[in-house]
C-alpha atoms as a PDB file:
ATOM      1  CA  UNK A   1      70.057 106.543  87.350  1.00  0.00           C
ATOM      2  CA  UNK A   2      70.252 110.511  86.765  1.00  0.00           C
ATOM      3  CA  UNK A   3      74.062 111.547  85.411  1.00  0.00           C
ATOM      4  CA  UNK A   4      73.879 113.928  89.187  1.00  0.00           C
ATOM      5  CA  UNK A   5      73.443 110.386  90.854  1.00  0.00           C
ATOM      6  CA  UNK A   6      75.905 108.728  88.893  1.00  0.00           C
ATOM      7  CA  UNK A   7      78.754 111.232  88.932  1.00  0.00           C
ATOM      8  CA  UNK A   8      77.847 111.127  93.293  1.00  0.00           C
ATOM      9  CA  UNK A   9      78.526 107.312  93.667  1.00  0.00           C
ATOM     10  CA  UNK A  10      81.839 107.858  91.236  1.00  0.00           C
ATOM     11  CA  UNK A  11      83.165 110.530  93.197  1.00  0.00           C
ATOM     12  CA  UNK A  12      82.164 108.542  96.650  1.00  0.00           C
ATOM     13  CA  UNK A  13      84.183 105.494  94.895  1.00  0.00           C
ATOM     14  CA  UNK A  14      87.069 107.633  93.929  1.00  0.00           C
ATOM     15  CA  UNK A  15      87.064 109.013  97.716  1.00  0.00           C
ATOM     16  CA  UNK A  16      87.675 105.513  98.724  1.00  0.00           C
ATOM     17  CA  UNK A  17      90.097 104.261  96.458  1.00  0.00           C
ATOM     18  CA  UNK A  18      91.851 107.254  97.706  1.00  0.00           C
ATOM     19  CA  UNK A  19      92.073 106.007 101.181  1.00  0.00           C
ATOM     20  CA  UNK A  20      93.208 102.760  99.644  1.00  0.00           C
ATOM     21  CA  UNK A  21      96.245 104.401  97.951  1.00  0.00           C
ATOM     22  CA  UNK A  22      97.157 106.508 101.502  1.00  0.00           C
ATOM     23  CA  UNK A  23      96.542 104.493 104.514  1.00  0.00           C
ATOM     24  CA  UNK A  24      97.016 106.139 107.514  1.00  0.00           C
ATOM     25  CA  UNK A  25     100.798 105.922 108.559  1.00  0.00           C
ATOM     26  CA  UNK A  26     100.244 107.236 111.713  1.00  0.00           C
ATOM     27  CA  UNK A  27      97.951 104.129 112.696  1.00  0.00           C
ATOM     28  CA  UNK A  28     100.366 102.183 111.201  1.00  0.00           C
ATOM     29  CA  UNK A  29     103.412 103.314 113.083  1.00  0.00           C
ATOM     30  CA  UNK A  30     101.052 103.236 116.454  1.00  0.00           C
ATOM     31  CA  UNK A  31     100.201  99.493 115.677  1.00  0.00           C
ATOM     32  CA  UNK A  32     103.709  99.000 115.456  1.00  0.00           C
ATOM     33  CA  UNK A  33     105.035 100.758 118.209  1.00  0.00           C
ATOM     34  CA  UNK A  34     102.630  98.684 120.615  1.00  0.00           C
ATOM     35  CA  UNK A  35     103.239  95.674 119.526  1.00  0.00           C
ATOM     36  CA  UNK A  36     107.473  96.414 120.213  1.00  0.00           C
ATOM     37  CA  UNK A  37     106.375  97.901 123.630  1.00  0.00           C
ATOM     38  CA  UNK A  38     104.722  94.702 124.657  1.00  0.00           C
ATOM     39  CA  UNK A  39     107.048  92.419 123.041  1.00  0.00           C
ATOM     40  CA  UNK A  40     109.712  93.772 125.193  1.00  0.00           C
ATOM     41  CA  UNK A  41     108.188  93.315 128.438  1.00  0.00           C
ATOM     42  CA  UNK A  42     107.597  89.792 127.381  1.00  0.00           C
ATOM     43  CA  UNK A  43     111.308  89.521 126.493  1.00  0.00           C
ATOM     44  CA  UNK A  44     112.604  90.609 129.695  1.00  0.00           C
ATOM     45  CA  UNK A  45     111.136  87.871 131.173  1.00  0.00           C
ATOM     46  CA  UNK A  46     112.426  85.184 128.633  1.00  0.00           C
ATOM     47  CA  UNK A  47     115.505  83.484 127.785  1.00  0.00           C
ATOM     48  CA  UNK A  48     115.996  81.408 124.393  1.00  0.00           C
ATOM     49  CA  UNK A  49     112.266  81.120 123.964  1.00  0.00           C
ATOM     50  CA  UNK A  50     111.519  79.788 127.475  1.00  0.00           C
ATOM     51  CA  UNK A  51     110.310  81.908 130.250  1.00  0.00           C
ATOM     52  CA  UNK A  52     111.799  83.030 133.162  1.00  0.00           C
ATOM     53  CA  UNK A  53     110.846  81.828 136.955  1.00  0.00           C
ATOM     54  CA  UNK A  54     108.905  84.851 138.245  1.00  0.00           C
ATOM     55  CA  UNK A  55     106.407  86.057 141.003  1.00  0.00           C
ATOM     56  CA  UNK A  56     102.793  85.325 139.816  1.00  0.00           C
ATOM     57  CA  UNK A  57     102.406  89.283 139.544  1.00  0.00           C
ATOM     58  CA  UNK A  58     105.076  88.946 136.871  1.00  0.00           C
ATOM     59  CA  UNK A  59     103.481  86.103 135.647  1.00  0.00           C
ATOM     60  CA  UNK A  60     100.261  87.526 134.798  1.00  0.00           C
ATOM     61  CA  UNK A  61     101.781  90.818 133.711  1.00  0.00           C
ATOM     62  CA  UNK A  62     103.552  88.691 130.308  1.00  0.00           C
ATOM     63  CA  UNK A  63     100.732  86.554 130.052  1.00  0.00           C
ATOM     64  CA  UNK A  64      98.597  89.755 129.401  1.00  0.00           C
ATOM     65  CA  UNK A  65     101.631  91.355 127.289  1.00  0.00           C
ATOM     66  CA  UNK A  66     101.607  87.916 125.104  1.00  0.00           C
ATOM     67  CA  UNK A  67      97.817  88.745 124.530  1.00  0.00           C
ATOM     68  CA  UNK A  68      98.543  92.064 123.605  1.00  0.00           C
ATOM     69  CA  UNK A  69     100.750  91.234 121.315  1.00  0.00           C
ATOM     70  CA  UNK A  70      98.856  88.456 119.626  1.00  0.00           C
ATOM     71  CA  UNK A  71      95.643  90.651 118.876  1.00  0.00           C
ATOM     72  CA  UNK A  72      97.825  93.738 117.725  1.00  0.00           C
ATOM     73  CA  UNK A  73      99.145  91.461 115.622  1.00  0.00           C
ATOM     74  CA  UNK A  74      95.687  90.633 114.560  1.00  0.00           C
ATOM     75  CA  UNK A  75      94.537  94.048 114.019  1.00  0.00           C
ATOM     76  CA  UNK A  76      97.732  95.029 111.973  1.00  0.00           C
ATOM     77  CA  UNK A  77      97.462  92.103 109.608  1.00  0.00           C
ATOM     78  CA  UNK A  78      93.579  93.408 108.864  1.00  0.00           C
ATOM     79  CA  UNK A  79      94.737  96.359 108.637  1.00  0.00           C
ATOM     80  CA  UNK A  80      97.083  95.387 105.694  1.00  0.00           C
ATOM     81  CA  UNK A  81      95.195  92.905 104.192  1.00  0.00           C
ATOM     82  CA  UNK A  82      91.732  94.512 104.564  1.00  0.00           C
ATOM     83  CA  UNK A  83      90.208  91.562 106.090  1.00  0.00           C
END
């Protein structure tokens, strides 16, 4: 390996660890604000844990907010974790 190819794959390593030490906030804070957004609209329609009697409109609507949530939940632990 040439030192002008080694001193590349360095500086492409360093790049990373870079995004390592600074993960985007922003994403962060967006993972975390849609995962409160959906969690309320299941709350509104529970009460200690059990949920609410509700039109099948409703019904469907926190079923899909419950999904949301799970797979944002999902993508926020990867995104902490890595993997």
């Amino acid at each position: 390996m040439t030192s002008l190819t080694k001193n590349f794959f360095i500086n492409i390593m360093q790049n990373i660890s870079e995004f390592e030490r600074t993960k985007p906030t922003q994403a962060y804070a967006a993972i975390d604000s849609a995962i409160f957004k959906y969690r309320q609209i299941v709350n509104e329609h529970t009460y200690r844990g059990k949920q609410l009697i509700m039109e099948s409109n409703d019904a469907q609507r926190v079923s899909l907010a419950q999904q949301i949530v799970s797979d944002l939940e999902n993508i926020k632990r990867v995104f902490l974790t890595g993997s």
